[in-house]
C-alpha atoms as a PDB file:
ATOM      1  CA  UNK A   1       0.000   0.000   0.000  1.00  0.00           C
ATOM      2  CA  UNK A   2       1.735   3.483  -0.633  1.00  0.00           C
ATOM      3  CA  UNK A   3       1.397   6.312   1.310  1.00  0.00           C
ATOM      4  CA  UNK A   4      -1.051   8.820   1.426  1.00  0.00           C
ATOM      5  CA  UNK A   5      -0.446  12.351   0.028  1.00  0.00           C
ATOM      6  CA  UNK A   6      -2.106  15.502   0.255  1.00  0.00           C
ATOM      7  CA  UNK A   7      -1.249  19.146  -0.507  1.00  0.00           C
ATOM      8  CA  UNK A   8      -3.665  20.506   1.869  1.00  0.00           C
ATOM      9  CA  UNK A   9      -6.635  18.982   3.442  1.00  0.00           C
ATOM     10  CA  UNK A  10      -9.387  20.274   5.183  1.00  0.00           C
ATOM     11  CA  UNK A  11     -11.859  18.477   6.674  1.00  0.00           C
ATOM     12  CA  UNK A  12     -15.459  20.821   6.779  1.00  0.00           C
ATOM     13  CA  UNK A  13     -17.736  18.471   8.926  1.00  0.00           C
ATOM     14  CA  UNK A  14     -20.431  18.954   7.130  1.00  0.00           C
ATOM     15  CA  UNK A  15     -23.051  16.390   7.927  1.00  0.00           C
ATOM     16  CA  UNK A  16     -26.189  16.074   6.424  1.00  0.00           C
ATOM     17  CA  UNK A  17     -28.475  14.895   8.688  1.00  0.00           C
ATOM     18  CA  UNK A  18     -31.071  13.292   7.778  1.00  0.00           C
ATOM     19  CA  UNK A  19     -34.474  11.910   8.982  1.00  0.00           C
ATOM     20  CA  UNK A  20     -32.884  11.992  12.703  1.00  0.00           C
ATOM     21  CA  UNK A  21     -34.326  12.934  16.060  1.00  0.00           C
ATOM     22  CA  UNK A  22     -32.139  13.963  18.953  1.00  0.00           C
ATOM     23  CA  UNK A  23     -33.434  12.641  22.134  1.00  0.00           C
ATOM     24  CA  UNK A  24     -31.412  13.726  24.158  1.00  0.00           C
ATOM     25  CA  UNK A  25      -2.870   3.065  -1.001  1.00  0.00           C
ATOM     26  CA  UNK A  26      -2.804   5.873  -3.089  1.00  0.00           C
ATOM     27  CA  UNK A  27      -3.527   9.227  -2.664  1.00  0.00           C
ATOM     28  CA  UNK A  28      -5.934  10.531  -0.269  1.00  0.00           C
ATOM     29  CA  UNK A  29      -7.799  12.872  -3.215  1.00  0.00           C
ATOM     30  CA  UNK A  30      -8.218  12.340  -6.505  1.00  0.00           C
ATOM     31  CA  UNK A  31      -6.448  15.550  -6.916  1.00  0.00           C
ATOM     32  CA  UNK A  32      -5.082  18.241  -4.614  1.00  0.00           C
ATOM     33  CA  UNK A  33      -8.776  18.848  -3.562  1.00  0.00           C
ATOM     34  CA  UNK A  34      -9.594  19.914  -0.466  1.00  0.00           C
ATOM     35  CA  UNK A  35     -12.112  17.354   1.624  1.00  0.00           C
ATOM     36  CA  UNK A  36     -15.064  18.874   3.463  1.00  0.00           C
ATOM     37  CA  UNK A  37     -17.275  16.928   5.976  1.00  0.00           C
ATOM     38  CA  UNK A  38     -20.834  18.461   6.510  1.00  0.00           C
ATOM     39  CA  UNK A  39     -22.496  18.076  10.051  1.00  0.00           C
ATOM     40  CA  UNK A  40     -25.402  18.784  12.637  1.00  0.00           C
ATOM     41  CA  UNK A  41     -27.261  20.632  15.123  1.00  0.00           C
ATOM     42  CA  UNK A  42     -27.141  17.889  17.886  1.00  0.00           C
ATOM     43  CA  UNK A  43     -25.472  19.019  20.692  1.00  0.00           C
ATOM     44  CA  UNK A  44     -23.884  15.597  21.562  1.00  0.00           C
ATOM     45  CA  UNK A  45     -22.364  14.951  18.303  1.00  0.00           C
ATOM     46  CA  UNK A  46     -21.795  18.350  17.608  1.00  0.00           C
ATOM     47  CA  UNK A  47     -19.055  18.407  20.621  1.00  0.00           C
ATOM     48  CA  UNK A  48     -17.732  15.587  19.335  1.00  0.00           C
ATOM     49  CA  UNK A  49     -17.157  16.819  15.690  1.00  0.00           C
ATOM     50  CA  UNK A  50     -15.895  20.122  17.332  1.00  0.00           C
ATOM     51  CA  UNK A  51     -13.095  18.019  20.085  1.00  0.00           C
ATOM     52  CA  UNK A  52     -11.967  16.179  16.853  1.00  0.00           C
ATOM     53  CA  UNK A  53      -9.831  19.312  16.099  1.00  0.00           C
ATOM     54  CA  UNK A  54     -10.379  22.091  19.176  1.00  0.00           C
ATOM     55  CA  UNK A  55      -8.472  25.718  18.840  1.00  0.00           C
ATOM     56  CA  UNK A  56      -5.167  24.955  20.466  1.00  0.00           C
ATOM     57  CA  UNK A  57      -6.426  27.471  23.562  1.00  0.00           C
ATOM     58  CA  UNK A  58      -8.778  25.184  24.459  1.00  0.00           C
ATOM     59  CA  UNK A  59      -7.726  22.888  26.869  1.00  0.00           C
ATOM     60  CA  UNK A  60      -9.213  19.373  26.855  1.00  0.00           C
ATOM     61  CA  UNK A  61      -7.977  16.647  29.499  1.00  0.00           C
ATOM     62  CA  UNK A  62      -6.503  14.142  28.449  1.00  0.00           C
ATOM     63  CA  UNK A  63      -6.406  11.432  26.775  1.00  0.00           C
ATOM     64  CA  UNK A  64      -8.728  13.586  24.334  1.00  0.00           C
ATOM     65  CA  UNK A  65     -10.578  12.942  21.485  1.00  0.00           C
ATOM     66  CA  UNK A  66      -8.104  15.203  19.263  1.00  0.00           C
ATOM     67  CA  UNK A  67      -5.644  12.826  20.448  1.00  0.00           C
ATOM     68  CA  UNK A  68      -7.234  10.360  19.186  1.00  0.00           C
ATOM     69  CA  UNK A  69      -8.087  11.635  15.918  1.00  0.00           C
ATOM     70  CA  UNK A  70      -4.129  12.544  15.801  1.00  0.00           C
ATOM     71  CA  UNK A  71      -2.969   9.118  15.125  1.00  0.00           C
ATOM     72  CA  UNK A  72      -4.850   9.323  11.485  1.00  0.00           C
ATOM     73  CA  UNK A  73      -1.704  11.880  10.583  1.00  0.00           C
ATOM     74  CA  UNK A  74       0.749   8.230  10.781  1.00  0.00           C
ATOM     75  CA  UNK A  75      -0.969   7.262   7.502  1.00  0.00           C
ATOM     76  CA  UNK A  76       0.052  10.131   5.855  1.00  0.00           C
ATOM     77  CA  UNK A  77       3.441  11.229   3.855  1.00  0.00           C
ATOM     78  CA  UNK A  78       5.373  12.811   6.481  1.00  0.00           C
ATOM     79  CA  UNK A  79       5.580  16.012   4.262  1.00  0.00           C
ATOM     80  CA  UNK A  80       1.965  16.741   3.936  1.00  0.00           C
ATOM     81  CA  UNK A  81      -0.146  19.104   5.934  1.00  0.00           C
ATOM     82  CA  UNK A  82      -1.643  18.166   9.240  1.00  0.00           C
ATOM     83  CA  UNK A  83      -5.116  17.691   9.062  1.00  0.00           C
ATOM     84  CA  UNK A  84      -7.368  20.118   9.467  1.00  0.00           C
ATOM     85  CA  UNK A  85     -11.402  19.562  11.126  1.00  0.00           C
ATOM     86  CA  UNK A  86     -14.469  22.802  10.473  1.00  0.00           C
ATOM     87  CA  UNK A  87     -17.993  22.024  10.639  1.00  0.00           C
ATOM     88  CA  UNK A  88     -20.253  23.499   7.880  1.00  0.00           C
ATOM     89  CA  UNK A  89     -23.906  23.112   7.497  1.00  0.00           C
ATOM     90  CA  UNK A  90     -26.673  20.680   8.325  1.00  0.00           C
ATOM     91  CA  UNK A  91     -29.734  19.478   6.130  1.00  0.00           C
ATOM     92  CA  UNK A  92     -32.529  17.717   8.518  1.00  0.00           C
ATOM     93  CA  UNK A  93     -35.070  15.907   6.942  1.00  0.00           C
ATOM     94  CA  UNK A  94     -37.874  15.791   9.727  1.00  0.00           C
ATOM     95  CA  UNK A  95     -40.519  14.757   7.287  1.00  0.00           C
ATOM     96  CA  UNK A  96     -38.872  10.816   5.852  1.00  0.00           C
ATOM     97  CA  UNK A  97     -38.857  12.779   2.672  1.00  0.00           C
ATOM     98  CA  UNK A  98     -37.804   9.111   1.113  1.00  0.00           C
ATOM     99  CA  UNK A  99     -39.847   7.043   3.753  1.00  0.00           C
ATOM    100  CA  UNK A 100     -38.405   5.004   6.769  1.00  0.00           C
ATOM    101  CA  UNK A 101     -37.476   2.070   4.679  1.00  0.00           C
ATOM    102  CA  UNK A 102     -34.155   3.489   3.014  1.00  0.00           C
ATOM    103  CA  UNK A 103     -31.603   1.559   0.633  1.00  0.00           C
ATOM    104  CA  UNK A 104     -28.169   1.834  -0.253  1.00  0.00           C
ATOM    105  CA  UNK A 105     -29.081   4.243  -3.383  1.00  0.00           C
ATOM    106  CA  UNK A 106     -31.463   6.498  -1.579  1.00  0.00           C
ATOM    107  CA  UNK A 107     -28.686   6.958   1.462  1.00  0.00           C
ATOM    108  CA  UNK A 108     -26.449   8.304  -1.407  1.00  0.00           C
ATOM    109  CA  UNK A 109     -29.421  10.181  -2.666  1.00  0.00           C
ATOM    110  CA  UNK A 110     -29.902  11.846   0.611  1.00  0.00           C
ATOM    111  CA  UNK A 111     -25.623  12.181   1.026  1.00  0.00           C
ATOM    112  CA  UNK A 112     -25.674  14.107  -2.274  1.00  0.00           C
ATOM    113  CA  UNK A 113     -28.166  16.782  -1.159  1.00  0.00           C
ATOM    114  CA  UNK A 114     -24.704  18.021   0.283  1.00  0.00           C
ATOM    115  CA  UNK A 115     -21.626  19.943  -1.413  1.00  0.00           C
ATOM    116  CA  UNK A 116     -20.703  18.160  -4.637  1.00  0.00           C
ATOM    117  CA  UNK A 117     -16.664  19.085  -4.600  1.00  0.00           C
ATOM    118  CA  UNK A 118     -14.523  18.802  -1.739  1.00  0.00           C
ATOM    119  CA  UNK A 119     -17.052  16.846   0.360  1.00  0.00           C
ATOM    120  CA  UNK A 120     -17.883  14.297   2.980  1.00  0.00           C
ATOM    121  CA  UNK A 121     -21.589  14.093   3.502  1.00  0.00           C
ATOM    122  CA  UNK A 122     -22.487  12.281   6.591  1.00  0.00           C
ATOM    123  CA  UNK A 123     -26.129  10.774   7.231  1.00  0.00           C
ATOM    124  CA  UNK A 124     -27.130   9.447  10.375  1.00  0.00           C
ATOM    125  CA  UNK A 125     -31.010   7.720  10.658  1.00  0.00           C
ATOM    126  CA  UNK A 126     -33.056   7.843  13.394  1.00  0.00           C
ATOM    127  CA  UNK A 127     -34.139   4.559  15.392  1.00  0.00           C
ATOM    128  CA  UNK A 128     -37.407   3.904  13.437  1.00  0.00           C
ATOM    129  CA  UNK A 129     -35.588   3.694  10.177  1.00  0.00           C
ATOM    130  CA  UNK A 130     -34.335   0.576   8.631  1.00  0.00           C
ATOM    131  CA  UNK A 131     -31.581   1.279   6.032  1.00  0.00           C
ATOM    132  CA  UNK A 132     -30.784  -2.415   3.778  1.00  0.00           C
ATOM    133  CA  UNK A 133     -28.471  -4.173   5.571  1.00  0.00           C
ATOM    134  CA  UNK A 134     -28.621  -2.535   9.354  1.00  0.00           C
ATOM    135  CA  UNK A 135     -28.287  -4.505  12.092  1.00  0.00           C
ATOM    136  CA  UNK A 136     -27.792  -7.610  10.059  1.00  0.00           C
ATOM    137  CA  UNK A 137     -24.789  -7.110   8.518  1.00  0.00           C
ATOM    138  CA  UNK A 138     -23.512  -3.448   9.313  1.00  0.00           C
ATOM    139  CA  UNK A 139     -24.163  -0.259  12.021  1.00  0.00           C
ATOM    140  CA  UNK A 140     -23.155   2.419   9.040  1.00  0.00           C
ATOM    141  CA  UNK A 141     -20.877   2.618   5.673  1.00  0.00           C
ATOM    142  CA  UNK A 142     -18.875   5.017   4.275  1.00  0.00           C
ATOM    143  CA  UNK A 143     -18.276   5.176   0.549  1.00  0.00           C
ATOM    144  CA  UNK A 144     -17.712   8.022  -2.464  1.00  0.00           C
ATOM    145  CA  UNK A 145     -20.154   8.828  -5.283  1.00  0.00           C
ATOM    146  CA  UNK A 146     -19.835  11.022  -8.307  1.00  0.00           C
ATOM    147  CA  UNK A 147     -21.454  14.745  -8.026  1.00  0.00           C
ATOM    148  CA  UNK A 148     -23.301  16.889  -9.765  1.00  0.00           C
ATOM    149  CA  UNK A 149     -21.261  19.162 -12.264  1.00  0.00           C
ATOM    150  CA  UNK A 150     -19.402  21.996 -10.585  1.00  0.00           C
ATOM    151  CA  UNK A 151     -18.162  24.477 -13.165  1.00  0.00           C
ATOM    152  CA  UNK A 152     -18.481  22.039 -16.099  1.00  0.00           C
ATOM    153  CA  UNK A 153     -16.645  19.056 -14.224  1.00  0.00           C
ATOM    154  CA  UNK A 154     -17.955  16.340 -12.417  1.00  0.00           C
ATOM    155  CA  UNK A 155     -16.021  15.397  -8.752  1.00  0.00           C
ATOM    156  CA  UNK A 156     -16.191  12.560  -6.216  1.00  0.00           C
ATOM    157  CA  UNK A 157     -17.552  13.438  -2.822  1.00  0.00           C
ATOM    158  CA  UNK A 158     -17.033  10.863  -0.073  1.00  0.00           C
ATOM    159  CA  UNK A 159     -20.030   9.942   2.647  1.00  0.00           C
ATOM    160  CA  UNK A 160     -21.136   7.992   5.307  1.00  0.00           C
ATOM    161  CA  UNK A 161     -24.109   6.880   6.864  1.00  0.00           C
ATOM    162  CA  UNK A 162     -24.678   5.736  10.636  1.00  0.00           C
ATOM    163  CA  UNK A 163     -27.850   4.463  11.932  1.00  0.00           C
ATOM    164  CA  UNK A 164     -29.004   4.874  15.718  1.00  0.00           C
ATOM    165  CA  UNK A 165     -29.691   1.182  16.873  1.00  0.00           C
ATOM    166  CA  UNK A 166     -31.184   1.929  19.992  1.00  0.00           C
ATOM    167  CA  UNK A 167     -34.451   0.372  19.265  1.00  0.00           C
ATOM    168  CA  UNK A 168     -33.165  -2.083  16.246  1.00  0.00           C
ATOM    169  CA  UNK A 169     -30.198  -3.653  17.548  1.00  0.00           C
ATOM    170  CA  UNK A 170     -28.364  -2.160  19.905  1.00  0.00           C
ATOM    171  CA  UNK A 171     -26.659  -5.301  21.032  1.00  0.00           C
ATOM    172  CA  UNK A 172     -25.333  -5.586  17.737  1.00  0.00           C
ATOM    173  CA  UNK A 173     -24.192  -1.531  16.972  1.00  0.00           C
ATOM    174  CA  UNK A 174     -24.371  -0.076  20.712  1.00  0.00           C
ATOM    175  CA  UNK A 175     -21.999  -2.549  22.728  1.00  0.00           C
ATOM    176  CA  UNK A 176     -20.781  -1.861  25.019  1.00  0.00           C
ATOM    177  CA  UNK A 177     -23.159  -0.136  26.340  1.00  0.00           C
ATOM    178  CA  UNK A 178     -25.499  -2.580  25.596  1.00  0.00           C
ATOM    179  CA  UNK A 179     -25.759  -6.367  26.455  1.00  0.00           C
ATOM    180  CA  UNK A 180     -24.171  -7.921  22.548  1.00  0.00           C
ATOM    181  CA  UNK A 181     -26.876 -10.631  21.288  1.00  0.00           C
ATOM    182  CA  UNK A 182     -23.832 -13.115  21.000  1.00  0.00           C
ATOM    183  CA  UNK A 183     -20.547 -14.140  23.101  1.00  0.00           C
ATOM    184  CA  UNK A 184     -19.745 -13.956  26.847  1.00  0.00           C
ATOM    185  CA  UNK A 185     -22.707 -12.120  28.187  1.00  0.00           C
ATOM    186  CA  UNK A 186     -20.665  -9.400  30.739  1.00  0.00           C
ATOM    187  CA  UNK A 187     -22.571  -6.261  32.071  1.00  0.00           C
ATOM    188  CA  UNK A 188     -23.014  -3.341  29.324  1.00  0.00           C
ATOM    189  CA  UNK A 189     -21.256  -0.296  30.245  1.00  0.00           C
ATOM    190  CA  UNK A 190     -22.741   2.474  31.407  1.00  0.00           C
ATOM    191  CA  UNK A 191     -22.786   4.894  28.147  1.00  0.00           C
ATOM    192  CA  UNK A 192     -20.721   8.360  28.712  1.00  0.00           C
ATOM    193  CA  UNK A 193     -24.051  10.906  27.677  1.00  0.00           C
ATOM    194  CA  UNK A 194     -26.682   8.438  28.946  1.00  0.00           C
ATOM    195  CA  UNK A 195     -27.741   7.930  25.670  1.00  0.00           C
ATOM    196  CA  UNK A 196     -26.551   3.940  24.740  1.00  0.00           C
ATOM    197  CA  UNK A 197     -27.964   4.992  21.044  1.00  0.00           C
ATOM    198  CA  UNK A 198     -26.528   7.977  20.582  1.00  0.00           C
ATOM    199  CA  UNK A 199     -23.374   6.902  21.976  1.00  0.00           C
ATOM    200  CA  UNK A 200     -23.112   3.733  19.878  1.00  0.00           C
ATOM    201  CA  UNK A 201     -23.376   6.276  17.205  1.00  0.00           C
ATOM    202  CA  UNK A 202     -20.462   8.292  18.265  1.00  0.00           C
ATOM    203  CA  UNK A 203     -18.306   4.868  18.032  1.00  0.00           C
ATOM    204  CA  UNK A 204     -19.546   3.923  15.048  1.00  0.00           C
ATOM    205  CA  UNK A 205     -19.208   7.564  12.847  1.00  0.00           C
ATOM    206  CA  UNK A 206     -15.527   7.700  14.865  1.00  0.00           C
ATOM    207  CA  UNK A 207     -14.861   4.572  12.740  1.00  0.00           C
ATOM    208  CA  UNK A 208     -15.846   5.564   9.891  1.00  0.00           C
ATOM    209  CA  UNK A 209     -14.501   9.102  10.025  1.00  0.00           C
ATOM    210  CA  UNK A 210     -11.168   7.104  10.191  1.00  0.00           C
ATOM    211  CA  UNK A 211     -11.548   5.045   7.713  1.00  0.00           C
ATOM    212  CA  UNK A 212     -12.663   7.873   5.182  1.00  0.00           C
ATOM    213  CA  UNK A 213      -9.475   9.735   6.220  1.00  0.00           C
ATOM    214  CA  UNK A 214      -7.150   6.918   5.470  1.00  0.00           C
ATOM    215  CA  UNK A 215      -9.639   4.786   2.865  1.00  0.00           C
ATOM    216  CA  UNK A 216     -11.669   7.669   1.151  1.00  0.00           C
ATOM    217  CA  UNK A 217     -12.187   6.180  -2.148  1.00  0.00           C
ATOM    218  CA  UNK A 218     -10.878   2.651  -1.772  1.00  0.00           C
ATOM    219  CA  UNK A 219      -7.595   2.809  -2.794  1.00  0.00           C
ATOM    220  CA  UNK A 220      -6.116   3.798   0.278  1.00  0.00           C
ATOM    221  CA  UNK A 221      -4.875   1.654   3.547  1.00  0.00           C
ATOM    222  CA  UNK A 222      -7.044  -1.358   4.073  1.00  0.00           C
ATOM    223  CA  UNK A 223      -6.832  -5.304   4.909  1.00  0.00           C
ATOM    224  CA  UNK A 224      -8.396  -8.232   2.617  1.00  0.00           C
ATOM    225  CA  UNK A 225     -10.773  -7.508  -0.343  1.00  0.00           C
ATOM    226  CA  UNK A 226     -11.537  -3.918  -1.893  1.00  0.00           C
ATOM    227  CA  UNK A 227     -15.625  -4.839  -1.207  1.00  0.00           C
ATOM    228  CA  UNK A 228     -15.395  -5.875   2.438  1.00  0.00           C
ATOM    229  CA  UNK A 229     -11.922  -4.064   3.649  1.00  0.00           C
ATOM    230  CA  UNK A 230     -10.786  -4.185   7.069  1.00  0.00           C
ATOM    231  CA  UNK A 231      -9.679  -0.554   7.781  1.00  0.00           C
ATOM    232  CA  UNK A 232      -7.990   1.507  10.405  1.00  0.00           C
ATOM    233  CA  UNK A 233     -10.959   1.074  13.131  1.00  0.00           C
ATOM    234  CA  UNK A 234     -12.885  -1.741  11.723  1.00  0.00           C
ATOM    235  CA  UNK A 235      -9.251  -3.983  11.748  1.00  0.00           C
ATOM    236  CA  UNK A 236      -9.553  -3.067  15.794  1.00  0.00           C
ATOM    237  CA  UNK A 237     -13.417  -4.161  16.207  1.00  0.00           C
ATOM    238  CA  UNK A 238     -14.319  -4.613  20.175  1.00  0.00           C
ATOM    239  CA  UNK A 239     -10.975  -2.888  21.146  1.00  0.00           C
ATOM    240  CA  UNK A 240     -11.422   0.200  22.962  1.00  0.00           C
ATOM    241  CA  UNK A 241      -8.853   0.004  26.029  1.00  0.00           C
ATOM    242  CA  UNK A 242      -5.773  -2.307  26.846  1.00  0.00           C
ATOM    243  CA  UNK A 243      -6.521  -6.170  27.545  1.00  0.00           C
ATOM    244  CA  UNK A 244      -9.642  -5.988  25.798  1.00  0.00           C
ATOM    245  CA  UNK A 245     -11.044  -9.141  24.859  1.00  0.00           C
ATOM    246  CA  UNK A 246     -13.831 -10.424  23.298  1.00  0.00           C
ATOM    247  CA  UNK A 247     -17.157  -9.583  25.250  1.00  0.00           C
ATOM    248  CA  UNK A 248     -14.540  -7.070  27.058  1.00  0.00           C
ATOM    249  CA  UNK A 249     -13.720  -3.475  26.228  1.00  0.00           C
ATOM    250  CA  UNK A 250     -11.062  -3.171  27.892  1.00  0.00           C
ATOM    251  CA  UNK A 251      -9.995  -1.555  30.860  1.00  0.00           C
ATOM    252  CA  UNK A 252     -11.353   1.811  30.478  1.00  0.00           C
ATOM    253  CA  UNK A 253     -11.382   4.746  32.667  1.00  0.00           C
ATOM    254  CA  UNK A 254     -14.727   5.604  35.088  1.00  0.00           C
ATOM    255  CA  UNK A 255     -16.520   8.355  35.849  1.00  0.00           C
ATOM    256  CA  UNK A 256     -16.701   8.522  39.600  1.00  0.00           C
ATOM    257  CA  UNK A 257     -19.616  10.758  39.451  1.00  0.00           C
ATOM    258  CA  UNK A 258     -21.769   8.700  37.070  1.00  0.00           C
ATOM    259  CA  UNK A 259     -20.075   5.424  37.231  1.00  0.00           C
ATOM    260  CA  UNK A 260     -20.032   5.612  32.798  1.00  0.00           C
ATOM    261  CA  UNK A 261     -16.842   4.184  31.058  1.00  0.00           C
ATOM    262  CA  UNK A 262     -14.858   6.311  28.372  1.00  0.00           C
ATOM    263  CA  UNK A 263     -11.671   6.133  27.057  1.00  0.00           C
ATOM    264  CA  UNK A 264     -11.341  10.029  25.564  1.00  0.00           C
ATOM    265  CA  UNK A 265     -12.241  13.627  26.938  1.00  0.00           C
ATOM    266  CA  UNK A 266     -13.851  16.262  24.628  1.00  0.00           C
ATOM    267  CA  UNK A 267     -15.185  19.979  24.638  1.00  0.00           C
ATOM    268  CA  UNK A 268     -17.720  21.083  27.302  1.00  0.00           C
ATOM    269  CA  UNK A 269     -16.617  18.414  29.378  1.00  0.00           C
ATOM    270  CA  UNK A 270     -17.805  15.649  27.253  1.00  0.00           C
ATOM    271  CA  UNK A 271     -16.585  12.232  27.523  1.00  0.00           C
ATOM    272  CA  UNK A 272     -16.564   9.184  24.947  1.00  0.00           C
ATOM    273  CA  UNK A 273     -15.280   5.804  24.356  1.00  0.00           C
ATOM    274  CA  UNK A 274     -13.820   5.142  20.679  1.00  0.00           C
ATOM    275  CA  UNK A 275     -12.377   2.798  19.309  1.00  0.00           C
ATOM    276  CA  UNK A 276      -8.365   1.674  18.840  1.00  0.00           C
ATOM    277  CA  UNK A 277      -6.607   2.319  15.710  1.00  0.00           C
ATOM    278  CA  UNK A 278      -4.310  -0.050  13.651  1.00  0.00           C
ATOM    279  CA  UNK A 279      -0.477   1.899  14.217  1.00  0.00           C
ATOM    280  CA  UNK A 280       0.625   1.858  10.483  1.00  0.00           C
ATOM    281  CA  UNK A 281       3.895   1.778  12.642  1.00  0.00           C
ATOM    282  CA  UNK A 282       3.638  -1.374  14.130  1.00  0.00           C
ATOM    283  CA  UNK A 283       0.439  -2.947  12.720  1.00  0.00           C
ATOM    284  CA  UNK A 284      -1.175  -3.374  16.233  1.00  0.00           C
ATOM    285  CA  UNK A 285      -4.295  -1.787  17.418  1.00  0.00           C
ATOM    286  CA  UNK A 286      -3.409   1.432  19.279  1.00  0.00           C
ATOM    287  CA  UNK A 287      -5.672   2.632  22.477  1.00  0.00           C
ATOM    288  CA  UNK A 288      -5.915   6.074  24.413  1.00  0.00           C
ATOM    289  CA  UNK A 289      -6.055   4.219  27.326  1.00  0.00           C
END
């Protein structure tokens, strides 16, 4: 796999979000593009887009979530830019403008109501929508699509999709803060925001925001075939602190006040569990903790 190289990269969270209610290796471009991620009103993911890549006054505990999201820069050519996280604007889609029964065409659909250059269009479902293939064989994708025109020439945008599984399966997409349907049966955590679906979420779109940053159009770093790659999260499934295990997170750090597990601080004293990352260094999964 060669490295990835970029002459400048900027990441403009920019999800769209659609049809959800808040309860509570090559090169990395194509070209020299700049990559933009568009994002949401949600106050929980929100301060998780927003600790990804804090102003350097801001000072976050750690280990911290833009420590985390640091150890994406080890995938890339040692003379490119470090990466770069803004948030840009939100699209909510309150009335299932494509019903609750979505495929994988319509969640591209709804991803390309986003920028068409430069992009990274995130869509997250609510719990009462099924999307093909939730719960039974995935919690979320991420994947590029062509765009519409854009001064007479046609660009990639990359997207992602994340479904809340609190109601569908959250043994499947919200452990561990959630009792898994298979393997040793040990106590669900207690989830960081009190939200086990929201939460799960936050796992699950950490993922994937690492695997578009080091995987955006599938030729990038990955393990075994193109259509089902193991990537730099997905290679560390279940592995969130040292001497996990499976049915085991590992040994994450506690809240004293709450008694919730997480493994990474964030702004306005947020706190999450994510998941390791595969060191291109040394080919192991990498924890905060």
């Amino acid at each position: 796999m060669a490295s990835l190289i970029s002459s400048s990269v900027l990441f403009s969270l920019f999800l769209t979000i659609s049809l959800l209610h808040l309860s509570s290796a090559r090169r990395l471009a194509e070209s020299d593009q700049q990559l933009k991620f568009q994002y949401h009103k949600g106050p929980l993911l929100t301060d998780f887009i927003t600790s990804l890549s804090s102003p350097k006054k801001t000072t976050t505990p750690q280990p911290s979530v833009g420590t985390w999201w640091k150890a994406t820069e080890k995938y890339y050519n040692n003379k490119s830019p470090k990466l770069a996280l803004s948030l840009g604007a939100q699209i909510l889609d309150e009335n299932y403008s494509l019903g609750k029964s979505l495929t994988n065409n319509q969640i591209i659909k709804l991803a390309s109501k986003g920028a068409q250059k430069n992009a990274i269009n995130v869509v997250l479902t609510a719990a009462d929508v099924a999307v093909d293939g939730f719960c039974s064989s995935r919690c979320g994708t991420h994947g590029s699509s062509l765009g519409a025109r854009v001064n007479g020439k046609r660009y990639k945008f990359a997207y992602i999709w994340v479904g809340n599984s609190e109601s569908q399966c959250p043994g499947q997409c919200a452990w561990p803060f959630h009792q898994p349907i298979y393997g040793p049966q040990n106590p669900p955590l207690v989830a960081p925001n009190n939200d086990v679906g929201l939460d799960g979420m936050v796992i699950n779109v950490a993922s994937l925001l690492a695997g578009t940053a080091t995987n955006p159009f599938g030729n990038g770093y990955f393990q075994g075939p193109k259509e089902a790659p193991l990537e730099a999260a997905s290679a560390c499934t279940g592995v969130y602190g040292k001497g996990a295990y499976p049915g085991y997170a590992g040994d994450l750090l506690v809240d004293p006040t709450t008694g919730a597990s997480y493994n990474a601080n964030g702004v306005n004293g947020r706190k999450y569990v994510l998941p390791a990352l595969v060191d291109p260094k040394t080919s192991a999964c990498s924890t905060l903790v």
